[in-house]
C-alpha atoms as a PDB file:
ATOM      1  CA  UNK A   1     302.923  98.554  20.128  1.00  0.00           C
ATOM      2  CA  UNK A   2     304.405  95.202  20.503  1.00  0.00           C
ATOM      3  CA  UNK A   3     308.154  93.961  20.525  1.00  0.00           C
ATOM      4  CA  UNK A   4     309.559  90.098  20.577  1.00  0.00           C
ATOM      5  CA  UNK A   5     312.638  88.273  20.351  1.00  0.00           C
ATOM      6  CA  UNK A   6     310.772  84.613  20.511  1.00  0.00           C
ATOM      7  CA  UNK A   7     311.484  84.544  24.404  1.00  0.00           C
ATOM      8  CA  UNK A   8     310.133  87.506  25.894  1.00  0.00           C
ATOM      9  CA  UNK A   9     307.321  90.095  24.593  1.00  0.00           C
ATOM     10  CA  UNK A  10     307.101  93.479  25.702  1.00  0.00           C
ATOM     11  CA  UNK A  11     304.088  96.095  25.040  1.00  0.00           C
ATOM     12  CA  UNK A  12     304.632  99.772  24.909  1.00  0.00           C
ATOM     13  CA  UNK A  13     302.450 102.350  25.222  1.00  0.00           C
ATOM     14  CA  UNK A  14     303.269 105.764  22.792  1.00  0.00           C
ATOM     15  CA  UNK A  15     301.017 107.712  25.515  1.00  0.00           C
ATOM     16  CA  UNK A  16     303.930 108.029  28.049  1.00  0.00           C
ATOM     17  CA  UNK A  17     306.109 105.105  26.431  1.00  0.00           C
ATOM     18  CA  UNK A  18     304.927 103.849  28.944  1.00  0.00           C
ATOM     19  CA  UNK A  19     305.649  99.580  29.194  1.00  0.00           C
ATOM     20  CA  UNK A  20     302.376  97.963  29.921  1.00  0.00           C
ATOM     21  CA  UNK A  21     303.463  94.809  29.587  1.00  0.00           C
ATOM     22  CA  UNK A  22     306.454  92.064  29.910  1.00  0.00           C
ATOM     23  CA  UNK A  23     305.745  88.485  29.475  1.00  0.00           C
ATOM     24  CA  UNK A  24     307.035  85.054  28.498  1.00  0.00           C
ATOM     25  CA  UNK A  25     305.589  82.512  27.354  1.00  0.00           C
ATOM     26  CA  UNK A  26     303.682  81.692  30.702  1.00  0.00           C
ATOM     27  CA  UNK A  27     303.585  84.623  32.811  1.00  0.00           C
ATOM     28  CA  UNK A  28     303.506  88.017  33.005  1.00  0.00           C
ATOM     29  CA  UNK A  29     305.643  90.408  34.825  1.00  0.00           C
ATOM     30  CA  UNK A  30     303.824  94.062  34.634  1.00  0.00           C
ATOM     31  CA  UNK A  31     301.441  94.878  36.645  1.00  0.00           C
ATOM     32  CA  UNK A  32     298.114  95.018  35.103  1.00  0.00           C
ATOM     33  CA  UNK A  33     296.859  98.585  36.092  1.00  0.00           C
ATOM     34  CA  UNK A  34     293.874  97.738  38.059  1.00  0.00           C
ATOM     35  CA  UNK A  35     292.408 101.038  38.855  1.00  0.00           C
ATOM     36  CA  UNK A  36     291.005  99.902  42.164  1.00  0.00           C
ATOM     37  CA  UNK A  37     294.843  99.901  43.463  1.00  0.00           C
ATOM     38  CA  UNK A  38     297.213 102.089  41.027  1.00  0.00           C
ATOM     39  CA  UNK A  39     295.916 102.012  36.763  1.00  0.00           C
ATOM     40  CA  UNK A  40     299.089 102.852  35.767  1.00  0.00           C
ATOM     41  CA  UNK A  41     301.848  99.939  34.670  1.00  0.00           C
ATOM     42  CA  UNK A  42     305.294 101.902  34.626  1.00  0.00           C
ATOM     43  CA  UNK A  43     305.467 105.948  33.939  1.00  0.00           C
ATOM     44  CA  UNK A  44     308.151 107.535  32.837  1.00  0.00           C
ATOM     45  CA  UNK A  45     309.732 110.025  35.349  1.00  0.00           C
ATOM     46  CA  UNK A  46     310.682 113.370  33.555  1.00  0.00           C
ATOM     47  CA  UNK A  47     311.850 116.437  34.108  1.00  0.00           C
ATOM     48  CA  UNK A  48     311.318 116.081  37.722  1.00  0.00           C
ATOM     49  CA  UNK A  49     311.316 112.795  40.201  1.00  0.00           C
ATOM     50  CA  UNK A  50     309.112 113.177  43.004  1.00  0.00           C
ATOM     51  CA  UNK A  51     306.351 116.334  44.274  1.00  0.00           C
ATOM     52  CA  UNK A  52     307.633 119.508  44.305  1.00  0.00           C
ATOM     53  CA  UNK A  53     306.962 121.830  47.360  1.00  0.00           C
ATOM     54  CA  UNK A  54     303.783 123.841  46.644  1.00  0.00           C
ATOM     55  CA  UNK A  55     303.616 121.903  42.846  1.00  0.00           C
ATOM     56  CA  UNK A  56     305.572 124.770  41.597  1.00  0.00           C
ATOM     57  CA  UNK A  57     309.046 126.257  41.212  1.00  0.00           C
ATOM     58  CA  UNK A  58     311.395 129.168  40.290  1.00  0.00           C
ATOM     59  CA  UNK A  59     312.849 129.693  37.437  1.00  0.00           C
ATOM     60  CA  UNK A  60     314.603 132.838  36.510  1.00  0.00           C
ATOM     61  CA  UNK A  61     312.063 134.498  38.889  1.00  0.00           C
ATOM     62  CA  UNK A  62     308.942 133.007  37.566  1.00  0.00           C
ATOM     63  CA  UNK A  63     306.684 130.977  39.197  1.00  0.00           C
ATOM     64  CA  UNK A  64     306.162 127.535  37.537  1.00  0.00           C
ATOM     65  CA  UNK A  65     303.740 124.461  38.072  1.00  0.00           C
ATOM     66  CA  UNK A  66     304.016 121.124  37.863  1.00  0.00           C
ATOM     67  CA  UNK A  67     302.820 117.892  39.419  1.00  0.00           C
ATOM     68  CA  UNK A  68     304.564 115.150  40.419  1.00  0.00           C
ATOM     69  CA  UNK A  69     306.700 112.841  38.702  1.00  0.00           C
ATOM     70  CA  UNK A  70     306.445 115.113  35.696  1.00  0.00           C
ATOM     71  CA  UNK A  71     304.613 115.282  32.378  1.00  0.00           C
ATOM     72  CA  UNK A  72     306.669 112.970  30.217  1.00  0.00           C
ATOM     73  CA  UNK A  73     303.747 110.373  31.368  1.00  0.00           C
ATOM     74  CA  UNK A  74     300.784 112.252  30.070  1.00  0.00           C
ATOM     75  CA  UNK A  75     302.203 113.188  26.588  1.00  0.00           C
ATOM     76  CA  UNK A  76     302.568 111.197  23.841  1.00  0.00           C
ATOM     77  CA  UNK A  77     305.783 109.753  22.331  1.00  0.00           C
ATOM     78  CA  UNK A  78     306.304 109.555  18.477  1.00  0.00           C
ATOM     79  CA  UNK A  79     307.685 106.010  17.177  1.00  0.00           C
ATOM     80  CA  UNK A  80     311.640 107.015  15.509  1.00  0.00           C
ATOM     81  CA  UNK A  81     312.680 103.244  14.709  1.00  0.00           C
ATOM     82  CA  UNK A  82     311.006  99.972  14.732  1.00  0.00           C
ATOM     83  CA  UNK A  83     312.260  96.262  14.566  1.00  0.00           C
ATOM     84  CA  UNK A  84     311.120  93.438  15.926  1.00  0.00           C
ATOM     85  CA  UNK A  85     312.777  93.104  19.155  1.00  0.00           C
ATOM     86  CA  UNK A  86     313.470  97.159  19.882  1.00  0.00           C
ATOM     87  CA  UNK A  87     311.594 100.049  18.975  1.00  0.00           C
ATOM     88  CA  UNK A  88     312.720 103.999  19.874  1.00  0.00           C
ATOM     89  CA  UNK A  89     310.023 106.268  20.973  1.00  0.00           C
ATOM     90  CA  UNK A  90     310.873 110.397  21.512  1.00  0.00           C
ATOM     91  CA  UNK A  91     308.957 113.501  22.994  1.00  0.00           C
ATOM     92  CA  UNK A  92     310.140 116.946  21.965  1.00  0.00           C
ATOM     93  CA  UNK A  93     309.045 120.142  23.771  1.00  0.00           C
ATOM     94  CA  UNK A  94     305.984 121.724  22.204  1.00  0.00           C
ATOM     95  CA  UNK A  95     303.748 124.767  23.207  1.00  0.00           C
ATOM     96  CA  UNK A  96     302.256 122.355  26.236  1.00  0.00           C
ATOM     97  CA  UNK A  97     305.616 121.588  27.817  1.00  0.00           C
ATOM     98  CA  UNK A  98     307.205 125.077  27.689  1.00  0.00           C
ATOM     99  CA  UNK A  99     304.000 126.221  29.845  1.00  0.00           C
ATOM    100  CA  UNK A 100     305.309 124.237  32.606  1.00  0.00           C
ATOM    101  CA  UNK A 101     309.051 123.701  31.490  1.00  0.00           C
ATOM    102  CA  UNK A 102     310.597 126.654  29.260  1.00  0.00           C
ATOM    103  CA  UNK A 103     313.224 125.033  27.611  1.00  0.00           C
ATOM    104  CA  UNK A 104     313.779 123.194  24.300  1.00  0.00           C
ATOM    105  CA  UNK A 105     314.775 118.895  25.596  1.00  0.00           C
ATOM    106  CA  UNK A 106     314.499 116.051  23.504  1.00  0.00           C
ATOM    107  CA  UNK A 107     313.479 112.445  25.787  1.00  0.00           C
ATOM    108  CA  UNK A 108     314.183 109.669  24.067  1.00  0.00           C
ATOM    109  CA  UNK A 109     313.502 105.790  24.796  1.00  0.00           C
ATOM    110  CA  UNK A 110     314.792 102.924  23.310  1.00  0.00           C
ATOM    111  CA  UNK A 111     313.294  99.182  24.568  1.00  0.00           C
ATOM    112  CA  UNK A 112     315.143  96.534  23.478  1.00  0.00           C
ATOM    113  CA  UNK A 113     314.779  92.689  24.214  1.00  0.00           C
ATOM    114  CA  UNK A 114     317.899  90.740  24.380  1.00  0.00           C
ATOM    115  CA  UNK A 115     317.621  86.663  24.869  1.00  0.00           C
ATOM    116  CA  UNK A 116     315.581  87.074  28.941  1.00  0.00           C
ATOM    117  CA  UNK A 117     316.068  90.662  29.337  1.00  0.00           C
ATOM    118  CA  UNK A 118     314.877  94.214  28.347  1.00  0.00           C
ATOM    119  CA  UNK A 119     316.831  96.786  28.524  1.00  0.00           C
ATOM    120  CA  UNK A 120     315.712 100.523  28.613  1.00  0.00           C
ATOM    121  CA  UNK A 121     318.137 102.914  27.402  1.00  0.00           C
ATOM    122  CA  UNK A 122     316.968 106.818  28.638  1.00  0.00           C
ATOM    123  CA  UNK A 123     318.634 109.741  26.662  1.00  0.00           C
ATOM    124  CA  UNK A 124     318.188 113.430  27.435  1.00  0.00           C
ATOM    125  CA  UNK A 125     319.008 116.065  24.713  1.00  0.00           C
ATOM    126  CA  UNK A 126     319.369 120.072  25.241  1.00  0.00           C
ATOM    127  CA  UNK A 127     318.089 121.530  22.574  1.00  0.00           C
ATOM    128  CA  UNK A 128     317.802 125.064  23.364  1.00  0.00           C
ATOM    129  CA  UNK A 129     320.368 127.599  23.630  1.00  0.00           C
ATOM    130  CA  UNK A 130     320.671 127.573  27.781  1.00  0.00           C
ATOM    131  CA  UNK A 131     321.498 125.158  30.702  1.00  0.00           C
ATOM    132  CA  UNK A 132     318.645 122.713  31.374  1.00  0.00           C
ATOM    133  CA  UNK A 133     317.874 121.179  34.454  1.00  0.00           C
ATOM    134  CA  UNK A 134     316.137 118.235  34.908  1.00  0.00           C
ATOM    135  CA  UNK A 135     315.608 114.297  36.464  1.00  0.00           C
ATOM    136  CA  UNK A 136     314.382 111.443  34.961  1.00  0.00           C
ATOM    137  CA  UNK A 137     312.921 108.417  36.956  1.00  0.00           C
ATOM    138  CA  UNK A 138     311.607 104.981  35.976  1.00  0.00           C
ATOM    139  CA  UNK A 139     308.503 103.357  37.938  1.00  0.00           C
ATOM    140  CA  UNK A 140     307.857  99.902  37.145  1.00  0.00           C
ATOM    141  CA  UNK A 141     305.278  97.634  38.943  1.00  0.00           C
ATOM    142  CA  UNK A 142     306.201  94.426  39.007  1.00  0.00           C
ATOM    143  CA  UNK A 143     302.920  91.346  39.215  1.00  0.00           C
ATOM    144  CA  UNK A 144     303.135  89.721  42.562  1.00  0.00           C
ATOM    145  CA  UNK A 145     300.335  87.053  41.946  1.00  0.00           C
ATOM    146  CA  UNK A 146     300.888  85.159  45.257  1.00  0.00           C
ATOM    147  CA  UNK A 147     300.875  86.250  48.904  1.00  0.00           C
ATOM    148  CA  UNK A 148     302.304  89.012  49.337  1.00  0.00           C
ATOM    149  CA  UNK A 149     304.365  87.977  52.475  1.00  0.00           C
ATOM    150  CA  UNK A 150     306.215  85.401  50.340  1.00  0.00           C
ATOM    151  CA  UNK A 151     307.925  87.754  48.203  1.00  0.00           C
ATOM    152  CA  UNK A 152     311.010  89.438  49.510  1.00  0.00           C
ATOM    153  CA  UNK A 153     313.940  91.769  47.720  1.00  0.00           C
ATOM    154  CA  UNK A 154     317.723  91.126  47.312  1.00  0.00           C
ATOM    155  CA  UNK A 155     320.233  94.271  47.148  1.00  0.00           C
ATOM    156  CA  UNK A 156     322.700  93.959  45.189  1.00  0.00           C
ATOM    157  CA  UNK A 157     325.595  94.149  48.333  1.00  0.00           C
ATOM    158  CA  UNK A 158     325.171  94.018  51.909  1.00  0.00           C
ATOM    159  CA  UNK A 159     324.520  97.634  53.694  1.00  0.00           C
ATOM    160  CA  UNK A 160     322.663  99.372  56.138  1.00  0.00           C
ATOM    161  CA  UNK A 161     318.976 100.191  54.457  1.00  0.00           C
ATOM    162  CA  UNK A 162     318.047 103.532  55.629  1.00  0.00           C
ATOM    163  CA  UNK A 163     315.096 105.219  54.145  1.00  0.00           C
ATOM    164  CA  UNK A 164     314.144 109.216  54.087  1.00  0.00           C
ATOM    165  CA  UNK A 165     310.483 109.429  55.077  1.00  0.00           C
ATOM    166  CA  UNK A 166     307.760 111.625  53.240  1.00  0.00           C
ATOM    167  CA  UNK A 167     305.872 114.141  54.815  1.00  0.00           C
ATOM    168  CA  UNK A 168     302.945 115.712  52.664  1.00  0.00           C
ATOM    169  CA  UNK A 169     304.792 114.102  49.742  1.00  0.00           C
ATOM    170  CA  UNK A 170     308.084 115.743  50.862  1.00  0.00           C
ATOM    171  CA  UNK A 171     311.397 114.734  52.294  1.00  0.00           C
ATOM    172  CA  UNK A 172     311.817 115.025  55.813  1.00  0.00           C
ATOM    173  CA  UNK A 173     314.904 114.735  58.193  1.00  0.00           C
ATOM    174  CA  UNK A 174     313.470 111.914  59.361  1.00  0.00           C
ATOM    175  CA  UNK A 175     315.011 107.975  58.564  1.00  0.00           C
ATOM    176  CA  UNK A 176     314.398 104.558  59.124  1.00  0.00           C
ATOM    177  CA  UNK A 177     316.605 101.809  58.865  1.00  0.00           C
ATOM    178  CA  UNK A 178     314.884  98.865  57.841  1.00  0.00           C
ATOM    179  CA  UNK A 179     315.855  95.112  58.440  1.00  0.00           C
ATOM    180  CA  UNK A 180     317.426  93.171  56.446  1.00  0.00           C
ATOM    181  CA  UNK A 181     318.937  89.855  56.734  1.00  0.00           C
ATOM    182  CA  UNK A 182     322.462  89.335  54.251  1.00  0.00           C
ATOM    183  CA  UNK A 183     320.357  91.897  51.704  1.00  0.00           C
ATOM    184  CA  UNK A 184     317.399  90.493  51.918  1.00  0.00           C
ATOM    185  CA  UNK A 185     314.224  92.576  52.757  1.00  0.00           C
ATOM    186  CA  UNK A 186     310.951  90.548  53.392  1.00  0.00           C
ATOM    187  CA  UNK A 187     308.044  92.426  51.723  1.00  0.00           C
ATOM    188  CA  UNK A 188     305.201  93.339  54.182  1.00  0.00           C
ATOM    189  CA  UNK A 189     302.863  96.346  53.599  1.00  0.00           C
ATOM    190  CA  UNK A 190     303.140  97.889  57.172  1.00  0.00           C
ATOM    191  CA  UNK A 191     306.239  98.499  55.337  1.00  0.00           C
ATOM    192  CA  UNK A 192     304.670 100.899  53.008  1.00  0.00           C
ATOM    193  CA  UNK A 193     302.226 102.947  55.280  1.00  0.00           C
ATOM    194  CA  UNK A 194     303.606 106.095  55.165  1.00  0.00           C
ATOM    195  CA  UNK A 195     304.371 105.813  51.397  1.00  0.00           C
ATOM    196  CA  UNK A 196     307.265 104.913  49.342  1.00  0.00           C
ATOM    197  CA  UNK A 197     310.204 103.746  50.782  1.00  0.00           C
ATOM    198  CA  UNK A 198     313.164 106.267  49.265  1.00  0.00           C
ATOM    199  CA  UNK A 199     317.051 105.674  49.530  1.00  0.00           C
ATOM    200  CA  UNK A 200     319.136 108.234  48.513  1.00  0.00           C
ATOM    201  CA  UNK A 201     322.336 106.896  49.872  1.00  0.00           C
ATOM    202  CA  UNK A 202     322.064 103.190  48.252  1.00  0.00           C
ATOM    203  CA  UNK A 203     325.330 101.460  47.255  1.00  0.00           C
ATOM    204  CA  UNK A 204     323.592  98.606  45.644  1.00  0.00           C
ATOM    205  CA  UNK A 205     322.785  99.620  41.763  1.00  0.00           C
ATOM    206  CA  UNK A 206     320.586  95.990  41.392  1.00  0.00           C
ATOM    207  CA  UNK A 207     317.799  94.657  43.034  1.00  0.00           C
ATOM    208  CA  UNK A 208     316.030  91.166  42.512  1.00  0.00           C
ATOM    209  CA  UNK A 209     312.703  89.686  43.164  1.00  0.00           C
ATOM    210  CA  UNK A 210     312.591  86.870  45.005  1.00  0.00           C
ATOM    211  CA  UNK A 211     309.547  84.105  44.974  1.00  0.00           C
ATOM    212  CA  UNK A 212     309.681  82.533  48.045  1.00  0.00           C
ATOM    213  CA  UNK A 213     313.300  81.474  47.581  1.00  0.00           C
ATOM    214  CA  UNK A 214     313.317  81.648  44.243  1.00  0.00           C
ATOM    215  CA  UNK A 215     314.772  84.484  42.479  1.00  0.00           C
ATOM    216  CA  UNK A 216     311.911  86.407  39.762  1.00  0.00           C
ATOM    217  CA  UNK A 217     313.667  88.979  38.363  1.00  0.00           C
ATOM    218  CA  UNK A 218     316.384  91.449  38.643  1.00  0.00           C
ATOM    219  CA  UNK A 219     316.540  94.908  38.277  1.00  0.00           C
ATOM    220  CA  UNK A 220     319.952  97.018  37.373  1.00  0.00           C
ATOM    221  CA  UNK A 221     320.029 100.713  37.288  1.00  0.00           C
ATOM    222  CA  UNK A 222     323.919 101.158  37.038  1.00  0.00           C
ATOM    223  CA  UNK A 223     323.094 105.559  36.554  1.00  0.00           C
ATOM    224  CA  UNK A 224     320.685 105.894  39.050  1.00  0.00           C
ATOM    225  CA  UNK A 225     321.528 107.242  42.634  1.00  0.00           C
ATOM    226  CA  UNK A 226     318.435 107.089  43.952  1.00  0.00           C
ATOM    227  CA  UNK A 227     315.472 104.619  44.596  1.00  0.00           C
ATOM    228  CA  UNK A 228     311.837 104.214  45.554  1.00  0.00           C
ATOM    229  CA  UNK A 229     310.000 100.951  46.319  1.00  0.00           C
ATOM    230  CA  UNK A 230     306.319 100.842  46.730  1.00  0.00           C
ATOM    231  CA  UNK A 231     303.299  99.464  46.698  1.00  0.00           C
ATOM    232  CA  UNK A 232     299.583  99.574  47.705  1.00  0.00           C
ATOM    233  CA  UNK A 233     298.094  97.989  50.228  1.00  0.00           C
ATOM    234  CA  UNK A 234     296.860  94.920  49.246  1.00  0.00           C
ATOM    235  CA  UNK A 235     297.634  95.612  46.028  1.00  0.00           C
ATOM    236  CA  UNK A 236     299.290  92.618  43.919  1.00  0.00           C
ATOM    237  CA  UNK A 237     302.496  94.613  42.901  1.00  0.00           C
ATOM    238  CA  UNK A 238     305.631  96.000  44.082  1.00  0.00           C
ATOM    239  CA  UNK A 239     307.375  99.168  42.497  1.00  0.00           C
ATOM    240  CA  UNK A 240     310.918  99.699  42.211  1.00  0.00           C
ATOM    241  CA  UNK A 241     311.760 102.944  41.166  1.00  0.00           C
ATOM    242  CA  UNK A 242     315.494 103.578  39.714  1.00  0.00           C
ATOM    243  CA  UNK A 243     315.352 107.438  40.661  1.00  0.00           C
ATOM    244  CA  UNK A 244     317.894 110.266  39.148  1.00  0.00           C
ATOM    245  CA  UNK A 245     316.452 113.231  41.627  1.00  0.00           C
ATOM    246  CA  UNK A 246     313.529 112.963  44.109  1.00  0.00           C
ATOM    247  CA  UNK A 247     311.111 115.368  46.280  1.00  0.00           C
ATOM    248  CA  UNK A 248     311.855 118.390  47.284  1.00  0.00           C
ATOM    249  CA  UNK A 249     312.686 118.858  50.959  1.00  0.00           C
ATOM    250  CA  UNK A 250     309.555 120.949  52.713  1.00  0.00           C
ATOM    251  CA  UNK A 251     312.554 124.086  53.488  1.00  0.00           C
ATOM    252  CA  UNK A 252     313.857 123.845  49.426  1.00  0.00           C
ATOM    253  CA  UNK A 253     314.445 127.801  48.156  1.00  0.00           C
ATOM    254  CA  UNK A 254     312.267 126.069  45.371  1.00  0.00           C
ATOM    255  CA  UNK A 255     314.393 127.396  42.614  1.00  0.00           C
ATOM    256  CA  UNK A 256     315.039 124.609  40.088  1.00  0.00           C
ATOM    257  CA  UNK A 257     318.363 125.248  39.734  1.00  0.00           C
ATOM    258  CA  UNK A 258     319.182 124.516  43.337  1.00  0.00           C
ATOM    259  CA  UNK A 259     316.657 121.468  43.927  1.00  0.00           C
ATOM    260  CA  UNK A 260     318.637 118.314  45.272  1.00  0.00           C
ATOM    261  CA  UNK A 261     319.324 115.584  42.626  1.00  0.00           C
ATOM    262  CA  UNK A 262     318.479 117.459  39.563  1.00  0.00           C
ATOM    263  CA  UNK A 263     321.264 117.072  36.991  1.00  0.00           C
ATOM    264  CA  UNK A 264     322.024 120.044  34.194  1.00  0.00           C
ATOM    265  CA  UNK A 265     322.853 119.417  30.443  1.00  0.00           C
ATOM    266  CA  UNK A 266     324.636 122.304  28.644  1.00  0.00           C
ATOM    267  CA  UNK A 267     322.948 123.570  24.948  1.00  0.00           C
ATOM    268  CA  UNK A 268     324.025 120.706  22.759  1.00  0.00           C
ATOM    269  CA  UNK A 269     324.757 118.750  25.561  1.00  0.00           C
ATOM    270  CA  UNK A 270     323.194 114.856  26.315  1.00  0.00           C
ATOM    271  CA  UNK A 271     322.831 112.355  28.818  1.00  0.00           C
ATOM    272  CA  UNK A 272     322.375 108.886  28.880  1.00  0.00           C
ATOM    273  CA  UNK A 273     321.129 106.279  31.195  1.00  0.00           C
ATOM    274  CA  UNK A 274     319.675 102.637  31.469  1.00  0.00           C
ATOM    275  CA  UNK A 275     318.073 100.144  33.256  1.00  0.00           C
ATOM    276  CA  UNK A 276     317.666  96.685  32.702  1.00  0.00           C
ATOM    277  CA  UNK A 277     314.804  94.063  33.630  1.00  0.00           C
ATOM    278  CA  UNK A 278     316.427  90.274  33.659  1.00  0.00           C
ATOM    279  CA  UNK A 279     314.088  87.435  34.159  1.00  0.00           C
ATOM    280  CA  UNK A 280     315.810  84.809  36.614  1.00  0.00           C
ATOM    281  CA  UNK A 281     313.026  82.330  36.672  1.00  0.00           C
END
């Protein structure tokens, strides 16, 4: 379904509300979803971030699976309110879920355009009568039609860029600081060859696009600790991934309610987060 405030159009998806597309008048800012590269445009990231070790965890001594990133993507959301800039879309646990989640959440997303920006607004509900872990993750590819090489990325503030490393889809002890000049992080896909970059220690909470020197867009994840940015090679797109939890490190106990970054919502209880997507151009 399609929103617009005259300025900017945005497309959601219900499978996943899932935004396929963000556009102005004379460009477009999602990545299309070639399948070649990566077919997906920007998944949502719920109830975990990341892989788990083994796909599977503990819960109350039960073995559980689930793949990575979640199953928020794969289900579809129901529409709760409609305008013409903003539209609300929620998934409730069902009989699908509780196989590979047992409790009783409520994820609800609300896109709204506003003059050159949309905003996403994430809330979790606990719905069910015990504590609820989770995470929740956004994982929007952004077009890069031109060279690849010309793009580069701002941080928001000036600090030392040290990412964690995967190993089989895992976090390992092992880092890389990458360099940057005053913030600024040229985009080159040797950067990318052993997967996502991940910072789990990042100080900045915005990150911007720039074209050539020109800045594209900005990204601001204000509750978000964590971040991923990737990409394929010579794919025309770069990720960045406002993260709340990521992988499991390969010597986890693998129960849930110890994993690293997950956050826990009381019965009754909610939580709230955002990101927003400015155009700069």
């Amino acid at each position: 379904m399609e929103i617009s405030n005259g300025t900017l159009t945005a497309t959601i998806d219900p499978k996943g509300a899932e935004l396929k597309s963000l556009k102005d008048r004379s460009r477009e800012f999602i990545w299309e979803g070639d399948p070649k590269y990566w077919a997906k445009h920007s998944p949502v990231l719920f109830p975990i971030v990341g892989t788990l070790r083994n796909n599977t965890y503990l819960y109350e001594g039960k073995v559980h699976a689930m793949s990575r990133h979640g199953f928020a993507r794969d289900n579809t959301f129901h529409i709760k309110d409609q305008t013409e800039d903003s539209v609300t879309m929620v998934l409730e646990a069902n009989h699908d879920t509780k196989r590979m989640y047992p409790f009783d959440f409520e994820l609800q997303l609300k896109y709204t355009l506003n003059e050159n920006s949309l905003t996403i607004d994430y809330t979790v509900f606990n719905r069910g009568d015990k504590k609820m872990p989770f995470a929740l993750g956004a994982h929007p590819a952004f077009a890069l039609p031109n060279k690849f090489s010309s793009y580069s990325l701002k941080f928001e503030k000036v600090e030392e860029l040290v990412s964690t490393q995967l190993e089989s889809d895992l976090l390992s002890a092992k880092t890389t600081t990458l360099e940057a000049n005053e913030g600024i992080l040229p985009l080159d896909y040797k950067l990318f060859e052993n997967d996502a970059l991940i910072f789990t220690n990042l100080q900045s909470r915005a990150v911007d696009i720039l074209e050539g020197d020109n800045p594209l867009l900005r990204v601001s994840f204000e509750k978000f600790p964590h971040l991923g940015i990737w990409t394929k090679d010579k794919a025309a797109f770069v990720c960045i991934e406002p993260w709340q939890g990521h992988s499991d490190k390969a010597d986890c106990s693998g129960n849930i309610t110890e994993k690293e970054g997950m956050l826990t919502l009381n019965s009754g209880e909610q939580y709230e987060a955002g990101l927003t997507i400015q155009i700069l151009r």
